[in-house]
Protein backbone atom coordinates (compact mmCIF):
# COMPACT_ATOMS: atom_id res chain seq x y z
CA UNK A 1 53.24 -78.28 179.93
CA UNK A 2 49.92 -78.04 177.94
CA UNK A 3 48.25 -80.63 175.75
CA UNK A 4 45.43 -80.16 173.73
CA UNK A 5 43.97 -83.29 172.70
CA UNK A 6 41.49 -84.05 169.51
CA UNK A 7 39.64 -87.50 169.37
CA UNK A 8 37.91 -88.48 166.32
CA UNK A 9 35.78 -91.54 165.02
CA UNK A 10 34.22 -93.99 166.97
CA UNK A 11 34.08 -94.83 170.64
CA UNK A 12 36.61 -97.32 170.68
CA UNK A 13 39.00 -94.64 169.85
CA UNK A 14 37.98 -92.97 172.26
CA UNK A 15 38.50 -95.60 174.68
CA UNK A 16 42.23 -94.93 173.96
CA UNK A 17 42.24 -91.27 174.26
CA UNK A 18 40.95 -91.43 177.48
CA UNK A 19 43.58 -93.72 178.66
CA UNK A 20 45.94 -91.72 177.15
CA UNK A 21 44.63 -88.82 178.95
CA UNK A 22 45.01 -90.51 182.53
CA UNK A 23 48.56 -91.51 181.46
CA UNK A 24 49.25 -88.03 181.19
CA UNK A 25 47.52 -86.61 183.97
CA UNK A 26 49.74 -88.76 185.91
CA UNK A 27 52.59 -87.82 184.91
CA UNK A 28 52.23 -84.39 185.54
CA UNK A 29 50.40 -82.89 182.40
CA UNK A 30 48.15 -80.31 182.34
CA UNK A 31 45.14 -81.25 179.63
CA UNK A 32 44.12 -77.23 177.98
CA UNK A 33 40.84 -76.93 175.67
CA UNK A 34 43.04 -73.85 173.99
CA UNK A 35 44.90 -75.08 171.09
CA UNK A 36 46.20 -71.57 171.00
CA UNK A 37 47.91 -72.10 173.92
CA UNK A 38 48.78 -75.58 173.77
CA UNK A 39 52.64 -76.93 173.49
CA UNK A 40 52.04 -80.42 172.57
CA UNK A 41 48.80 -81.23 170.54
CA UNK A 42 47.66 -84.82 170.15
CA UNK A 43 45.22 -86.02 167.41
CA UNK A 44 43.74 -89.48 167.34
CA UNK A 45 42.53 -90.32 164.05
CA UNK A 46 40.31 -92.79 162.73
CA UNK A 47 40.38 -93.92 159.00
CA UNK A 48 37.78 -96.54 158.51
CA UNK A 49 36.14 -94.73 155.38
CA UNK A 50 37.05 -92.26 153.36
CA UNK A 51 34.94 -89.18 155.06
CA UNK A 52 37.04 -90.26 158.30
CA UNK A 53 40.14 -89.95 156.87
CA UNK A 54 39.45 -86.36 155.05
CA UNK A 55 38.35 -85.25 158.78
CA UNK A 56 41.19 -86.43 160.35
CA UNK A 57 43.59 -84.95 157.74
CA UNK A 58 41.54 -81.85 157.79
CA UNK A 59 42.42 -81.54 161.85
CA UNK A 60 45.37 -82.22 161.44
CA UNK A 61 46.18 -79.93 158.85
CA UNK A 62 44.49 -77.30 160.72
CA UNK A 63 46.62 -77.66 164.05
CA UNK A 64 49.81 -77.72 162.06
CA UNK A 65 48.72 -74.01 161.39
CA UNK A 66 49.94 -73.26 165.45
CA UNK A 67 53.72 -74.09 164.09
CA UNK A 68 53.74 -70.98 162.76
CA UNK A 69 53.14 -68.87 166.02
CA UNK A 70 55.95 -70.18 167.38
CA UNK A 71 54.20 -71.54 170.52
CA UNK A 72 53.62 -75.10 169.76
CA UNK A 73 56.96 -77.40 170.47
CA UNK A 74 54.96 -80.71 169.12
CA UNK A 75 52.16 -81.99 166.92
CA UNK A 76 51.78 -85.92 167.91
CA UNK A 77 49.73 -87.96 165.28
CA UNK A 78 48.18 -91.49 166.85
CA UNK A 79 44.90 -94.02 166.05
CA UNK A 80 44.25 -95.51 163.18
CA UNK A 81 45.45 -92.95 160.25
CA UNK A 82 48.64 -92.97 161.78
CA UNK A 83 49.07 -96.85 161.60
CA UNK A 84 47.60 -96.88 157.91
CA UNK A 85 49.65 -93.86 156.61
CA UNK A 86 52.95 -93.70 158.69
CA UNK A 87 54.77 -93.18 155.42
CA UNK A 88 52.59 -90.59 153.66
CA UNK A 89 51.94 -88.58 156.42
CA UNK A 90 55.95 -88.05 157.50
CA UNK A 91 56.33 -87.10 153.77
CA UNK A 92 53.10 -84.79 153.05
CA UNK A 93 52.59 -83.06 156.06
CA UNK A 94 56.35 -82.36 158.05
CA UNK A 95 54.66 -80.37 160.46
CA UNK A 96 54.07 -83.93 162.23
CA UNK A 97 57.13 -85.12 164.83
CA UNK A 98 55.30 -88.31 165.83
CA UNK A 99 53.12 -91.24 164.90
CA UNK A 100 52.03 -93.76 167.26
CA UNK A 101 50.76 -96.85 166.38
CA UNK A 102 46.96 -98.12 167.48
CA UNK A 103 48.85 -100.98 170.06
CA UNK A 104 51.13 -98.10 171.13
CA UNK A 105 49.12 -95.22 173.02
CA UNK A 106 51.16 -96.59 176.54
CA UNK A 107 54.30 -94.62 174.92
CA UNK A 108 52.64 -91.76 174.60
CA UNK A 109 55.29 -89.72 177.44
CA UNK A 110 58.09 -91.28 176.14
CA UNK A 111 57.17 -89.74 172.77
CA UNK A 112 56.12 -86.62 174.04
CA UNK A 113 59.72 -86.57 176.39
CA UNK A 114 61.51 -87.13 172.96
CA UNK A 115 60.06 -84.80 170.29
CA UNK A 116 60.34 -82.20 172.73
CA UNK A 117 63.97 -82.34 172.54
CA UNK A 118 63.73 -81.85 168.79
CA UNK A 119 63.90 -85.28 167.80
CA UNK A 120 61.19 -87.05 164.83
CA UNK A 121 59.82 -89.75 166.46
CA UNK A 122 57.83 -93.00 165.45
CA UNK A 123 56.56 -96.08 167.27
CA UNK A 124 54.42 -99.01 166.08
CA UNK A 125 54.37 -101.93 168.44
CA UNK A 126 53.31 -105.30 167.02
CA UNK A 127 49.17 -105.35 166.49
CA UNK A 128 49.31 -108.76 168.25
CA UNK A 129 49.56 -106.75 171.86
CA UNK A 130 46.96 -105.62 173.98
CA UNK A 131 48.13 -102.24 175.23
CA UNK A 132 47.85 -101.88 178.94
CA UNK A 133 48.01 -98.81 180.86
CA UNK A 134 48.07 -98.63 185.24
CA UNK A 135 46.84 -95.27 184.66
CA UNK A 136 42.89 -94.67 185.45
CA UNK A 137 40.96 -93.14 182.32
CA UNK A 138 40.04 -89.63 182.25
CA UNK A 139 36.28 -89.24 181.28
CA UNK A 140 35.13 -87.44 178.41
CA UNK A 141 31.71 -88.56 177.98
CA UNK A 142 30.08 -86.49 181.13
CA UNK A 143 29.28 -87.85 184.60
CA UNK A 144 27.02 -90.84 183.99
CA UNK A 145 27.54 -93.09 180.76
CA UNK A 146 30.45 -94.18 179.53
CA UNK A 147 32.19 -97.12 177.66
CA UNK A 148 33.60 -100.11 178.18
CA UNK A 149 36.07 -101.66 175.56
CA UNK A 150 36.03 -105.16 175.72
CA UNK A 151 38.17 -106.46 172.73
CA UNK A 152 40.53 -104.89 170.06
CA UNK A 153 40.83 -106.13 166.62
CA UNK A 154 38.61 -108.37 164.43
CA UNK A 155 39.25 -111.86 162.40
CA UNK A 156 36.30 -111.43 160.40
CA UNK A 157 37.74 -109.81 157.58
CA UNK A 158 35.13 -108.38 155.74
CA UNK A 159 36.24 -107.46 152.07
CA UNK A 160 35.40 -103.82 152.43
CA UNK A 161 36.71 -103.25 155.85
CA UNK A 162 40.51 -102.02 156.54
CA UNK A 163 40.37 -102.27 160.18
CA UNK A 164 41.84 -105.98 161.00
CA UNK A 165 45.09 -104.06 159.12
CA UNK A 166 44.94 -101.14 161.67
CA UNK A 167 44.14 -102.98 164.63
CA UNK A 168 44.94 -106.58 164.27
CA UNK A 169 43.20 -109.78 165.01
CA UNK A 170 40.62 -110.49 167.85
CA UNK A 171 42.13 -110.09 171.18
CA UNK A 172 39.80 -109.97 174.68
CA UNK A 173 40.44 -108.28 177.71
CA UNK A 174 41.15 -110.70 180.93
CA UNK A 175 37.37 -110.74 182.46
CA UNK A 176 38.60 -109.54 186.07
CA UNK A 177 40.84 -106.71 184.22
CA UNK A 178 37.19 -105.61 182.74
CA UNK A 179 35.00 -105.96 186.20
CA UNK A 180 38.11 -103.85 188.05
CA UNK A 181 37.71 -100.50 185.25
CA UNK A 182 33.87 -101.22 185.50
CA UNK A 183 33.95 -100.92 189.56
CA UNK A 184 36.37 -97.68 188.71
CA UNK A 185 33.63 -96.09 186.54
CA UNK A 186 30.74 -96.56 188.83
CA UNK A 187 33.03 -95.10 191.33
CA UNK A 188 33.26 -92.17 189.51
CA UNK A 189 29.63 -91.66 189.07
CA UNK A 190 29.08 -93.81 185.72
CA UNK A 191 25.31 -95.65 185.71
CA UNK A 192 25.01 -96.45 182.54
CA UNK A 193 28.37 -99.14 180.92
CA UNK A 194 28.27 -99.36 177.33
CA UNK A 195 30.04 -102.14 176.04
CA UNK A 196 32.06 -102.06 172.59
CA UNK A 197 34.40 -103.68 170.61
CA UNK A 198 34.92 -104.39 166.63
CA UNK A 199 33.04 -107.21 168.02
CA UNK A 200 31.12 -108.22 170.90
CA UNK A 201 29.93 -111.03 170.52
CA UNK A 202 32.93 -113.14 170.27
CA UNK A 203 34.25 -112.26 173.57
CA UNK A 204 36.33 -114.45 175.33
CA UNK A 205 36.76 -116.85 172.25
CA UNK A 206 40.56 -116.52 172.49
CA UNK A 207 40.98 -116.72 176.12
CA UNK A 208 38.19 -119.00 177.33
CA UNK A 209 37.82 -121.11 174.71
CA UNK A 210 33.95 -119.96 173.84
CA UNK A 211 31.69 -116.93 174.02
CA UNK A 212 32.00 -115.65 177.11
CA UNK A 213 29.71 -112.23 176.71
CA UNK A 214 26.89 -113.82 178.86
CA UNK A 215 28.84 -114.38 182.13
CA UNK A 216 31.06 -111.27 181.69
CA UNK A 217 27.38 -109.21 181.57
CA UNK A 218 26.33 -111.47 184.89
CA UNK A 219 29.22 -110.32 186.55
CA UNK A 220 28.99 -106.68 185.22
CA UNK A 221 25.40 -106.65 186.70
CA UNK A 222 26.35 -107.41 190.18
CA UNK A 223 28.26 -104.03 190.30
CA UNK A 224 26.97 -101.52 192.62
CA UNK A 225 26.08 -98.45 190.97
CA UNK A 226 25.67 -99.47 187.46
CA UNK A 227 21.93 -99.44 186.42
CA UNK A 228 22.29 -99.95 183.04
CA UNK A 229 24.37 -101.74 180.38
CA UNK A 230 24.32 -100.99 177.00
CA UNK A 231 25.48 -103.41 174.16
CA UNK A 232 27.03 -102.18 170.65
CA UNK A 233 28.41 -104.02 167.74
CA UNK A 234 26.79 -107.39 167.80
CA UNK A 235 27.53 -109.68 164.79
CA UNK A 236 23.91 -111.36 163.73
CA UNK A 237 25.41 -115.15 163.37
CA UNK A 238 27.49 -114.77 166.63
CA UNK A 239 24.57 -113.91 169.18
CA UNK A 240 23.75 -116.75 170.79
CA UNK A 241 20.05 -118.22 172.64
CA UNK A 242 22.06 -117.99 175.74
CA UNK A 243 23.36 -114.26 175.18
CA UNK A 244 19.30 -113.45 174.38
CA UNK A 245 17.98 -115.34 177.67
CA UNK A 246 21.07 -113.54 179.68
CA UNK A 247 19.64 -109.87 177.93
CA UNK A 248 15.59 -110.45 178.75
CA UNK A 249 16.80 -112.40 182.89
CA UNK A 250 18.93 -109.38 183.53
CA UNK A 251 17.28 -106.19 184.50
CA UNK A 252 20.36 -104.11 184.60
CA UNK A 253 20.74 -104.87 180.43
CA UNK A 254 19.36 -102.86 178.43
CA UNK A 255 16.93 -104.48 175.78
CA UNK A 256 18.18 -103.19 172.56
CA UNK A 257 21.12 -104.19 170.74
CA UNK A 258 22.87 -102.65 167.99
CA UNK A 259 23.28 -105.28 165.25
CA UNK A 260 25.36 -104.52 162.05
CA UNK A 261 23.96 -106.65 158.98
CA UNK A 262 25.10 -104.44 155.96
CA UNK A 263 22.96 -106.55 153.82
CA UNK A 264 20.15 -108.75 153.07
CA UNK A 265 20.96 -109.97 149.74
CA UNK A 266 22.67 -113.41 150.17
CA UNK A 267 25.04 -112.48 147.02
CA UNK A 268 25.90 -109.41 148.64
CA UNK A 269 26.05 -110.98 151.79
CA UNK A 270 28.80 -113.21 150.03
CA UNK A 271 31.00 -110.54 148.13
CA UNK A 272 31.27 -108.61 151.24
CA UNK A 273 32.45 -111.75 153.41
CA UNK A 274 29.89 -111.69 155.68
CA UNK A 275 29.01 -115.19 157.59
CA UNK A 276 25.52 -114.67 157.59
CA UNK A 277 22.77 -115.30 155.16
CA UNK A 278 19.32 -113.71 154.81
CA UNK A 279 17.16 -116.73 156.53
CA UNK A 280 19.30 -116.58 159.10
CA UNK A 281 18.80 -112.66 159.87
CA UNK A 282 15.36 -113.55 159.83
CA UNK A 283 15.29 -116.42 162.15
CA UNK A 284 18.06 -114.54 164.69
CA UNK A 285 15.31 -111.37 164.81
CA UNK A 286 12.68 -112.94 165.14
CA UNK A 287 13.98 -115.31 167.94
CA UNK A 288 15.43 -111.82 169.83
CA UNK A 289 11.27 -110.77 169.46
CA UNK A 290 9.98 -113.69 170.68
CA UNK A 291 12.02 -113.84 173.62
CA UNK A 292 12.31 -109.92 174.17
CA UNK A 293 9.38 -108.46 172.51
CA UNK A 294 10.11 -104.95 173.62
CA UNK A 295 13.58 -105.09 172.24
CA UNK A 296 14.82 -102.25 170.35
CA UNK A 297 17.13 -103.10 167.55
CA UNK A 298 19.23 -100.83 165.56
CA UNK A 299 21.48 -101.78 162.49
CA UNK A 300 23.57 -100.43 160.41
CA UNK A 301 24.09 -101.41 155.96
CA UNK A 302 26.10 -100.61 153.15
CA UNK A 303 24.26 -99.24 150.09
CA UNK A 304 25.80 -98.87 146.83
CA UNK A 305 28.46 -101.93 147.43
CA UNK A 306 30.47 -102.76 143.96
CA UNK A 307 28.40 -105.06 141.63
CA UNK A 308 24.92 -104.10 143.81
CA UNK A 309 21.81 -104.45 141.43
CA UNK A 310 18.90 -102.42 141.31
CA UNK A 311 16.70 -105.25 142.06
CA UNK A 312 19.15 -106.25 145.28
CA UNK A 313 18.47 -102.69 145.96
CA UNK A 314 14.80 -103.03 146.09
CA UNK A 315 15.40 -106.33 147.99
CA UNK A 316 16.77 -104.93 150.94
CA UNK A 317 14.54 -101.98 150.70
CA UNK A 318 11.99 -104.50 150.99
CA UNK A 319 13.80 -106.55 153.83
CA UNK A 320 13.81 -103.52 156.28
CA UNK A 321 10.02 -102.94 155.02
CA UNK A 322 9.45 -106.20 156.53
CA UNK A 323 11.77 -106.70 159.27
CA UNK A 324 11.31 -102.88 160.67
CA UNK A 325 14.37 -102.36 163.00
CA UNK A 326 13.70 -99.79 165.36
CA UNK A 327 16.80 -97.70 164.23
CA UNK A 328 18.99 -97.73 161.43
CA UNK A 329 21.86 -95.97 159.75
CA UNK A 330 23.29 -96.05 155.91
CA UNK A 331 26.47 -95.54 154.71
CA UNK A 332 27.53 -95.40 151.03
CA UNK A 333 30.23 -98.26 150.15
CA UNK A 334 33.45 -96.24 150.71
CA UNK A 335 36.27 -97.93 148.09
CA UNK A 336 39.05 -98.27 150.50
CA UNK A 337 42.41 -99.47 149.58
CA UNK A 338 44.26 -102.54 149.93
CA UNK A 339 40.73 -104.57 150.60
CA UNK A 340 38.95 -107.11 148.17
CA UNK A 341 36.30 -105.19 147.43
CA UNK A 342 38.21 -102.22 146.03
CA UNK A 343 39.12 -104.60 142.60
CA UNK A 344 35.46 -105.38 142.31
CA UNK A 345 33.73 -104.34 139.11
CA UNK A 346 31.97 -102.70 138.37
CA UNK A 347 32.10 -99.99 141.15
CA UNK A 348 28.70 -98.07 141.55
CA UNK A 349 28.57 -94.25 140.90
CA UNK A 350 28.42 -91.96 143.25
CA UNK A 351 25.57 -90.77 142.47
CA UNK A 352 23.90 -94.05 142.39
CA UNK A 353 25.52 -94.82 145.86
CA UNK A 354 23.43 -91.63 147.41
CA UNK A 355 19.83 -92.36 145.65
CA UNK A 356 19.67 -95.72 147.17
CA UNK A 357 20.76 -94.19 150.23
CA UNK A 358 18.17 -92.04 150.57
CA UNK A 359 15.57 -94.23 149.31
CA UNK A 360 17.23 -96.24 152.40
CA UNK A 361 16.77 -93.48 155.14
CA UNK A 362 13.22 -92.40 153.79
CA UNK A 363 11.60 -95.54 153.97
CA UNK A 364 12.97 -95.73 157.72
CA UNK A 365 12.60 -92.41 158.55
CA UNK A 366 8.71 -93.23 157.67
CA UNK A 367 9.49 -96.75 160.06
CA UNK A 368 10.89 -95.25 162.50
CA UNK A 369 8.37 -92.16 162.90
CA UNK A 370 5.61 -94.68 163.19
CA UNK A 371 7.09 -96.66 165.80
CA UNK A 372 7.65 -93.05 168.27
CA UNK A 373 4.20 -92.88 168.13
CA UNK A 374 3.14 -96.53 169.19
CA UNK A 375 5.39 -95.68 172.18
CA UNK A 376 2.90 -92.50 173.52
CA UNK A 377 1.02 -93.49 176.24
CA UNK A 378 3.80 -95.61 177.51
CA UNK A 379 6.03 -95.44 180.87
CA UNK A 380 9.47 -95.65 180.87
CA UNK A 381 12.34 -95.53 183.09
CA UNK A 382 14.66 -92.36 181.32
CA UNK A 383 18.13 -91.23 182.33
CA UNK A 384 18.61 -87.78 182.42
CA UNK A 385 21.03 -86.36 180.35
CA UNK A 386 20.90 -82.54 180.79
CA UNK A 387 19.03 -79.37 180.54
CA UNK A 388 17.97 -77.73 177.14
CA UNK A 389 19.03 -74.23 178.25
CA UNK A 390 19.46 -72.74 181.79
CA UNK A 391 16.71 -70.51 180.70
CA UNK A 392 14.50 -73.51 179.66
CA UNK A 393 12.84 -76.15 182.61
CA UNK A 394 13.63 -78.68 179.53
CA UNK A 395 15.52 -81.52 179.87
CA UNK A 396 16.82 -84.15 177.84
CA UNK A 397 16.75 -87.77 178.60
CA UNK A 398 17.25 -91.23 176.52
CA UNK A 399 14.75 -94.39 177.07
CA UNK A 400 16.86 -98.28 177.16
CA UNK A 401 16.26 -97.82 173.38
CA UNK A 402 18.72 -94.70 172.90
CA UNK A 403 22.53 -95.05 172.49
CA UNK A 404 24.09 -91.92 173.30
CA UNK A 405 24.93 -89.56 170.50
CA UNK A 406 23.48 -92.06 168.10
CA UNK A 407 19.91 -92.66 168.71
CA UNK A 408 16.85 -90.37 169.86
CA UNK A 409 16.04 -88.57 172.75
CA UNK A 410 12.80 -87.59 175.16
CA UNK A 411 12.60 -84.29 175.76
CA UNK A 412 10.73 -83.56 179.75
CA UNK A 413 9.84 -80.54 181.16
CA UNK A 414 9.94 -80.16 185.09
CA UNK A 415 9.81 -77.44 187.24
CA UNK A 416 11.88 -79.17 189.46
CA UNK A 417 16.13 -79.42 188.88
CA UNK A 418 16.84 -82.90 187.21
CA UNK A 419 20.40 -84.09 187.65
CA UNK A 420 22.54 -85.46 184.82
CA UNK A 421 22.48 -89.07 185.42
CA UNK A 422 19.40 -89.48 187.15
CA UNK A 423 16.49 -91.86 186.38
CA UNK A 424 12.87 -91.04 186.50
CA UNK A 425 9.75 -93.01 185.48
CA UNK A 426 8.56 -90.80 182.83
CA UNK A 427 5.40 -91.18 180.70
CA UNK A 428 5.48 -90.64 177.44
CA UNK A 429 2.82 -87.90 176.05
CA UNK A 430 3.87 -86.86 172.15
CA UNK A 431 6.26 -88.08 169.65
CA UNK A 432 7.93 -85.81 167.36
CA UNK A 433 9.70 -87.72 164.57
CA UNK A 434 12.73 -89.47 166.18
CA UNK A 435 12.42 -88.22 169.45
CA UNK A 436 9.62 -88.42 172.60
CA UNK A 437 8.24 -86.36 174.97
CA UNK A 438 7.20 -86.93 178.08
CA UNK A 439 6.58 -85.99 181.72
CA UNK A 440 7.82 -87.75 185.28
CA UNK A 441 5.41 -89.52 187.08
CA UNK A 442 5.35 -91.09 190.29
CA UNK A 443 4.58 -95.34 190.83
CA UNK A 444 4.83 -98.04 188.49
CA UNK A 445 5.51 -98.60 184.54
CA UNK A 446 2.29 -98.93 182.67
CA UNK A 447 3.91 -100.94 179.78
CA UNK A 448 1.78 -102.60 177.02
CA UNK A 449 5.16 -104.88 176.70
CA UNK A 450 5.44 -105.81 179.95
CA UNK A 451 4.78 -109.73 180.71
């Protein structure tokens, strides 16, 4: 039987498509990328603002369509749209014969077995459980990166954010669970582990009684094959001086992290539910500088959040002015409802909303374009992530300070093959906006940053 699967938002749900993938692999399934041909098709949905849930209808929508060819026997609906909108979607779109819940992608044969046999199925486990699978992941990401989810859920409850509804409270993985699917991905050719979670910082809170990132990252390290590790999603008043010593001891970790503030404004700051405060953004950045100074920080706000002044406006544009974070990404409040935010007045205009966002992404685009060129001249260590064209001796690579599919690139042309996955010494020799270019060299890392 043929599945075509679709995953969509973040890499956390992806995390769960791939184990859904190896659970179906082993039980005999053959995985198609023809959803023509397909009898079953899967979509895993994502619904954390409002663009995600219009793509996720829109796909969804779109592979109904194969119902009326006759050849597909079952469209199966999963991931976070499906445990937001069980009841709306059985009602408004009937070519759906299954939802499964965010804690339930285990049952995924079982629902498949059933709905096959005609039969309308639904199954939402309790968002307390951890789903577990025996099954080994199938990869999706390529040969050599790939991520590691180390918690489900969040307790922060921010007032604008749905997810602790669609995925529960914090739970971590069991540490030795995490080094066994690590020591499977380097056996299957992964070097770099990118860690991710609603939250990583707090891991190991609820099973070993503290933060417990630092020695699961020690442990990680001593795994043979992995060269690098990655680490996504860091709350600013969680990361600890022991987290940033275990970052700049380790060579194996990467020194960037990706560091969500949303804000600078302490009123802000407060509306949205944050636990953080502007001095302290300031005092946790500059500590990660003083103790890393090549670290490469992303972050991520909110522009355009209900009650937002003008003048808070100019106050954060004025805070990344200052503070210069090495990448950064804006979103436009999305009203989302069934949070506290959503009965806040007055809501900002749309068209307000995207002004201040691009006011936002200008001033760092102008940031950010400055700092690729401080970087010529350099020599870094690059991992190769694939050629240009076959026509082309271009290939494209990422420094420690590019997250897949999210950050920038270095662009390298050799003569000779590169392999996907490889690492190379490469000095850099132009800058062109986000991105780098360079060329491999041979011996070792002339680096202005280096101690």
């Amino acid at each position: 039987m043929d599945i075509f699967f679709i995953s969509l938002g973040c890499d956390k749900n992806l995390v769960d498509s791939e184990n859904m993938l190896g659970i179906l692999k082993d039980n005999g399934y053959n995985i198609t990328d023809n959803d023509v041909e397909a009898d079953v098709i899967i979509v895993n949905t994502c619904c954390f603002i409002n663009d995600a849930k219009e793509e996720s209808i829109e796909s969804i929508l779109e592979m109904a369509e194969h119902k009326k060819n006759g050849k597909l026997k079952a469209l199966i609906v999963t991931g976070c749209l499906a445990e937001r909108y069980k009841n709306e979607i059985l009602e408004e779109i009937p070519e759906v014969d299954a939802l499964l819940g965010t804690t339930s992608f285990t049952e995924i044969v079982g629902v498949i077995e059933q709905v096959i046999k005609g039969q309308k199925y639904t199954y939402f486990a309790d968002l307390k459980e951890l789903p577990k699978s025996k099954s080994k992941r199938v990869l999706s990401t390529g040969t050599h990166y790939s991520y590691l989810k180390i918690a489900e859920g969040c307790d922060k409850h921010c007032t604008y954010c749905i997810i602790p509804k669609v995925r529960g409270n914090y739970r971590s993985r069991d540490m030795e669970e995490l080094i066994s699917e690590a020591e499977f991905l380097a056996s299957q050719g992964i070097k770099e582990l990118i860690l991710v979670a609603q939250e990583t910082t707090l891991y190991g809170v609820d099973l070993y009684g503290k933060k417990s990132l630092p020695t699961l990252l020690e442990k990680l390290c001593r795994i043979q094959g992995i060269e690098w590790i990655r680490i996504l999603y860091c709350y600013p008043e969680e990361i600890t001086s022991e987290l940033i010593d275990t970052i700049a001891r380790e060579e194996k970790i990467c020194n960037y992290l990706d560091i969500p503030i949303q804000h600078c404004s302490d009123r802000i700051l407060k509306l949205m539910g944050r636990r953080t405060h502007k001095e302290e953004l300031i005092g946790k950045i500059t500590e990660l500088r003083n103790k890393i100074p090549d670290i490469s920080l992303r972050t991520t706000l909110i522009t355009g959040f209900p009650t937002e002044t003008e003048d808070e406006h100019n106050e954060l544009m004025e805070f990344i002015k200052e503070l210069k974070f090495d990448r950064l990404g804006v979103f436009t409040y999305s009203k989302e409802e069934d949070t506290p935010a959503a009965l806040l007045k007055p809501q900002i205009p749309e068209s307000t909303k995207k002004k201040r966002q691009e006011e936002l992404m200008e001033l760092q685009q102008s940031i950010a374009f400055d700092s690729s060129s401080l970087h010529v001249g350099r020599t870094l260590d690059v991992i190769i992530d694939g050629r240009i064209t076959d026509k082309e001796d271009v290939y494209v690579g990422r420094t420690y300070m590019d997250t897949p599919d999210v950050d920038g690139y270095i662009f390298i042309n050799s003569n000779k093959e590169l392999i996907s996955g490889d690492i190379f010494k490469v000095k850099v020799t132009g800058a062109r906006n986000y991105d780098l270019i360079g060329e491999i060299v041979k011996g070792s890392a002339d680096d202005e940053f280096a101690q």
